[in-house]
Protein backbone atom coordinates (compact mmCIF):
# COMPACT_ATOMS: atom_id res chain seq x y z
CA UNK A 1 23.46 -61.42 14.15
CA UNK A 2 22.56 -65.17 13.88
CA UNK A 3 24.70 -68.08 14.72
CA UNK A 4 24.60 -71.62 13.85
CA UNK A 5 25.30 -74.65 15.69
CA UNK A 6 24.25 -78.54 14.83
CA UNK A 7 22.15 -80.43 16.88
CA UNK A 8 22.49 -83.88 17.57
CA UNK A 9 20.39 -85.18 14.76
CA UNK A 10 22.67 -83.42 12.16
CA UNK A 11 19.70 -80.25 12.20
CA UNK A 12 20.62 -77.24 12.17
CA UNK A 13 20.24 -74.75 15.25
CA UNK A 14 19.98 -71.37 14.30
CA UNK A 15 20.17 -68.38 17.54
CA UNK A 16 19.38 -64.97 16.92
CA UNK A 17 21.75 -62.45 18.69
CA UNK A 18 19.72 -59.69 20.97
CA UNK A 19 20.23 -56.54 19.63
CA UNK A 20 21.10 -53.61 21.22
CA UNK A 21 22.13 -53.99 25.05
CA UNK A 22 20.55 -55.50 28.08
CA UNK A 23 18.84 -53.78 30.20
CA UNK A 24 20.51 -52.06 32.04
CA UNK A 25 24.03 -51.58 29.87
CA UNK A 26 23.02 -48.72 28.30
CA UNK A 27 25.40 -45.40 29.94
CA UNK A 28 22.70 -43.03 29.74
CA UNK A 29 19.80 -45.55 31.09
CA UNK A 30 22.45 -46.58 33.74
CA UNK A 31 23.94 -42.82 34.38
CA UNK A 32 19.75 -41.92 35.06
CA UNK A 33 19.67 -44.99 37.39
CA UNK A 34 22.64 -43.39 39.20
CA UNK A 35 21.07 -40.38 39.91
CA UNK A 36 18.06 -41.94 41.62
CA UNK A 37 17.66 -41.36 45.07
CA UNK A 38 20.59 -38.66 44.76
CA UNK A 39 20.38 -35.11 46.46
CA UNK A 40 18.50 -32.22 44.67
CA UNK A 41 19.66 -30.70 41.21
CA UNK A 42 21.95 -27.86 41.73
CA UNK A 43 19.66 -25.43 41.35
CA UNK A 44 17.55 -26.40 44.67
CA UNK A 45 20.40 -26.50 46.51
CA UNK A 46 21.61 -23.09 45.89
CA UNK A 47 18.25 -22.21 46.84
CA UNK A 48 18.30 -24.26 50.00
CA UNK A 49 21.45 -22.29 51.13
CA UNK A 50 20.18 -18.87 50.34
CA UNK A 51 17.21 -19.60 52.72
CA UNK A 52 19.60 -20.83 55.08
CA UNK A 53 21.51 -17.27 54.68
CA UNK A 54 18.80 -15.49 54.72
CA UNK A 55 17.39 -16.93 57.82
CA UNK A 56 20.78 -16.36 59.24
CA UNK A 57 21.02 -12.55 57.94
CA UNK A 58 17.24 -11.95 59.90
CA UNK A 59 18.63 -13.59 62.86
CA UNK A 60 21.36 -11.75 63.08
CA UNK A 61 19.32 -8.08 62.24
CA UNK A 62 17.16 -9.22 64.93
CA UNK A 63 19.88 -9.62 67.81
CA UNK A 64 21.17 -6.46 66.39
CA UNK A 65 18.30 -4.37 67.16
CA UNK A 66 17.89 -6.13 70.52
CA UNK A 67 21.62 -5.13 71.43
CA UNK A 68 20.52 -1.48 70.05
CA UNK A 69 17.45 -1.22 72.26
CA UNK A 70 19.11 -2.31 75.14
CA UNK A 71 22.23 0.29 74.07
CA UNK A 72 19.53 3.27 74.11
CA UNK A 73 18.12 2.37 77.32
CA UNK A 74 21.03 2.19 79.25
CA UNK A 75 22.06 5.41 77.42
CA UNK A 76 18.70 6.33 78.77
CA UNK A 77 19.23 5.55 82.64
CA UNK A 78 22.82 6.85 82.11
CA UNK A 79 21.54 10.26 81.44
CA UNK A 80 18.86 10.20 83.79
CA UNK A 81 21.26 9.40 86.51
CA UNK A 82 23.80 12.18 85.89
CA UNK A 83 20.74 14.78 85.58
CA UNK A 84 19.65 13.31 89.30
CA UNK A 85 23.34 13.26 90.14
CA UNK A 86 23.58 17.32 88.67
CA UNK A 87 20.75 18.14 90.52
CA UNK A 88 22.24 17.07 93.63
CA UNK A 89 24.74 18.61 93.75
CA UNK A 90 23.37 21.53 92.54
CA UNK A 91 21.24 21.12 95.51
CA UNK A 92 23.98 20.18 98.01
CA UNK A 93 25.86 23.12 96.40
CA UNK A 94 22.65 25.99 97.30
CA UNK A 95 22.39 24.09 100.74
CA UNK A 96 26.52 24.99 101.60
CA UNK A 97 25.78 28.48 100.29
CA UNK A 98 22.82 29.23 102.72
CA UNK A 99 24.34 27.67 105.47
CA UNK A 100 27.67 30.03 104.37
CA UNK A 101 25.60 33.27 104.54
CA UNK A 102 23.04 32.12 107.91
CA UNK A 103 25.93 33.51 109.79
CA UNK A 104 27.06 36.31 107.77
CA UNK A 105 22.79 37.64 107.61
CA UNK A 106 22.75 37.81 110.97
CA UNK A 107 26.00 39.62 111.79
CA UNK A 108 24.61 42.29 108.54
CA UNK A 109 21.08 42.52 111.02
CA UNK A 110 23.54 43.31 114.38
CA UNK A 111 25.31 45.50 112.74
CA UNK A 112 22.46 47.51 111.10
CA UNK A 113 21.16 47.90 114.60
CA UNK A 114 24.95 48.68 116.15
CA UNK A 115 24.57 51.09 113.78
CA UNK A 116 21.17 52.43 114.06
CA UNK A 117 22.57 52.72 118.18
CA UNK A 118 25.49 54.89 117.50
CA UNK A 119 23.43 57.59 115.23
CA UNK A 120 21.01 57.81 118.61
CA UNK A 121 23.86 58.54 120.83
CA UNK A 122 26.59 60.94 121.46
CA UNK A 123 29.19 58.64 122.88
CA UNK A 124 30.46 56.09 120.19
CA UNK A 125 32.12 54.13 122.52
CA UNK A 126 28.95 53.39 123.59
CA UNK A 127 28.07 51.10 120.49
CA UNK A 128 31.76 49.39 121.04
CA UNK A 129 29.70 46.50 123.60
CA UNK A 130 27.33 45.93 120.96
CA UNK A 131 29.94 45.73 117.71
CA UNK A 132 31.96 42.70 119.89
CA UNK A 133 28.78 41.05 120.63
CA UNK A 134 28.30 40.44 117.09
CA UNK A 135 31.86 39.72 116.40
CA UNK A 136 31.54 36.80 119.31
CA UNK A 137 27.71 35.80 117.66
CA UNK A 138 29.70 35.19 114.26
CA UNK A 139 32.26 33.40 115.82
CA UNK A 140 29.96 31.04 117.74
CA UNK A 141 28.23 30.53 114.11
CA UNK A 142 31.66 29.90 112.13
CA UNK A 143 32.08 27.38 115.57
CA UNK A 144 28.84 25.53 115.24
CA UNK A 145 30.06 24.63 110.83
CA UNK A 146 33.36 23.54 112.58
CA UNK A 147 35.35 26.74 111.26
CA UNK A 148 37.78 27.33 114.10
CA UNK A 149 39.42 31.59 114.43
CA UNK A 150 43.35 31.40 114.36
CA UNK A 151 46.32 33.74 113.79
CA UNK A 152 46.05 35.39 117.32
CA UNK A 153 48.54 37.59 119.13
CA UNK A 154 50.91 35.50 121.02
CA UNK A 155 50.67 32.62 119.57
CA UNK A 156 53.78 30.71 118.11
CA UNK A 157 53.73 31.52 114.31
CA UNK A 158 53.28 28.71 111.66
CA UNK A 159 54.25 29.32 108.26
CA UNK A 160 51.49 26.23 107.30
CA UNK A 161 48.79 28.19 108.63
CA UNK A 162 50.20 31.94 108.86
CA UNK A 163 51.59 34.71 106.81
CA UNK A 164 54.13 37.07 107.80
CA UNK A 165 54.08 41.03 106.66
CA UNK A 166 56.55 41.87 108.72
CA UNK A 167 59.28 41.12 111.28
CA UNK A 168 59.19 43.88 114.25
CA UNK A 169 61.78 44.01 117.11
CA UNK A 170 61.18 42.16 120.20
CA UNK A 171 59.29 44.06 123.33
CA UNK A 172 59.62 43.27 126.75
CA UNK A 173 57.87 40.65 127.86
CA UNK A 174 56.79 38.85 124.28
CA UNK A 175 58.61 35.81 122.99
CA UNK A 176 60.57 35.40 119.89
CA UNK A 177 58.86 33.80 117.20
CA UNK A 178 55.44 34.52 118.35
CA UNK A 179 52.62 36.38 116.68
CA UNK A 180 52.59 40.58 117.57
CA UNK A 181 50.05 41.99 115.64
CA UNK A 182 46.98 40.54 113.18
CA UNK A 183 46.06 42.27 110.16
CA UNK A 184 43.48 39.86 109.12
CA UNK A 185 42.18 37.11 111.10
CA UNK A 186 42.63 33.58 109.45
CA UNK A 187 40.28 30.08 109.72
CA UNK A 188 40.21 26.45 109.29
CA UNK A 189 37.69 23.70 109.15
CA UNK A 190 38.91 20.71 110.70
CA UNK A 191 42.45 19.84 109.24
CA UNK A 192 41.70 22.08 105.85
CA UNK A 193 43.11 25.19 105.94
CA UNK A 194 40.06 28.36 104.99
CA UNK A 195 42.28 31.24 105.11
CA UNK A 196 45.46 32.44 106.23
CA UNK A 197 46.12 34.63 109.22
CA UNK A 198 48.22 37.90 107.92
CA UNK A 199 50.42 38.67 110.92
CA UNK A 200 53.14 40.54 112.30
CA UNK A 201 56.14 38.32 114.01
CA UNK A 202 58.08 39.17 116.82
CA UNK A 203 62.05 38.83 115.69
CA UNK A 204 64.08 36.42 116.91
CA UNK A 205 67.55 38.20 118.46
CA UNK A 206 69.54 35.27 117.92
């Protein structure tokens, strides 16, 4: 577009309008100039982040097998320490046993030759020395595991540590409450109680 002015000297000035915009006034030159020096297009983000998650994800897989490694071993010792536990007392448990039977072996070898003794002799009361000999062996054996003999006639009865089968009258002589007659003999180790002592008890008259 041209406009005209007048100079001084009566001349005519003609000035030609620019056309188009300046530079910089055009949207889309000025909408490109915004987006210099701006972040990544969208589509390198996205990809930025799934690295980032991905990086993440094999991080995470990695602890993961580290916590299941160290789940296994202990797993591992866990069971190797009840098998070496089982075998204890597996062990402990054979030990008790032979120590049980030491005793009761060598009251079956004085017996075997108590009664090897009475088939060479006429007189069995002969072989009645020998039989209480190996009754007072055994009990020296129980003594030395700390298995003490009770339940014997005469003493006071205790229903904690005997049984009565019977009441029987009293006899000259015995006292009332106290132990008559023992059927079978009873034990205990220290304050535990092995067996009770099946007794006869002398009555009480009042």
């Amino acid at each position: 577009m041209k406009r005209r002015d007048d100079r001084p000297d009566g001349e005519p000035v003609t000035y030609q309008e620019p056309v188009g915009d300046l530079p910089g006034e055009n949207p889309g030159e000025v909408a490109d100039q915004a987006h210099e020096g701006q972040p990544d297009s969208e589509a390198e983000i996205l990809r930025a982040e799934l690295g980032n998650a991905v990086e993440q994800v094999e991080r995470l897989s990695a602890e993961l097998r580290e916590a299941e490694e160290r789940f296994l071993r202990a797993r591992a010792e866990q069971d190797t320490m009840r098998r070496r536990m089982q075998g204890e007392v597996e062990l402990a448990r054979a030990e008790g046993v032979a120590s049980a039977l030491a005793p009761s072996l060598s009251v079956f070898d004085d017996l075997e030759r108590a009664l090897g003794a009475a088939d060479r002799t006429d007189d069995p009361r002969s072989i009645v020395p020998g039989v209480r000999a190996v009754r007072d062996a055994l009990l020296r054996n129980l003594d030395a595991l700390g298995v003490k003999l009770i339940g014997q006639p005469g003493e006071r009865f205790d229903p904690e540590l005997h049984e009565a089968l019977s009441v029987v009258a009293l006899r000259p002589g015995a006292e009332p409450g106290t132990i008559d007659q023992v059927f079978e003999a009873g034990f205990v180790q220290g304050d535990r109680l092995v067996r009770v002592a099946r007794v006869t008890v002398f009555a009480d008259p009042n």
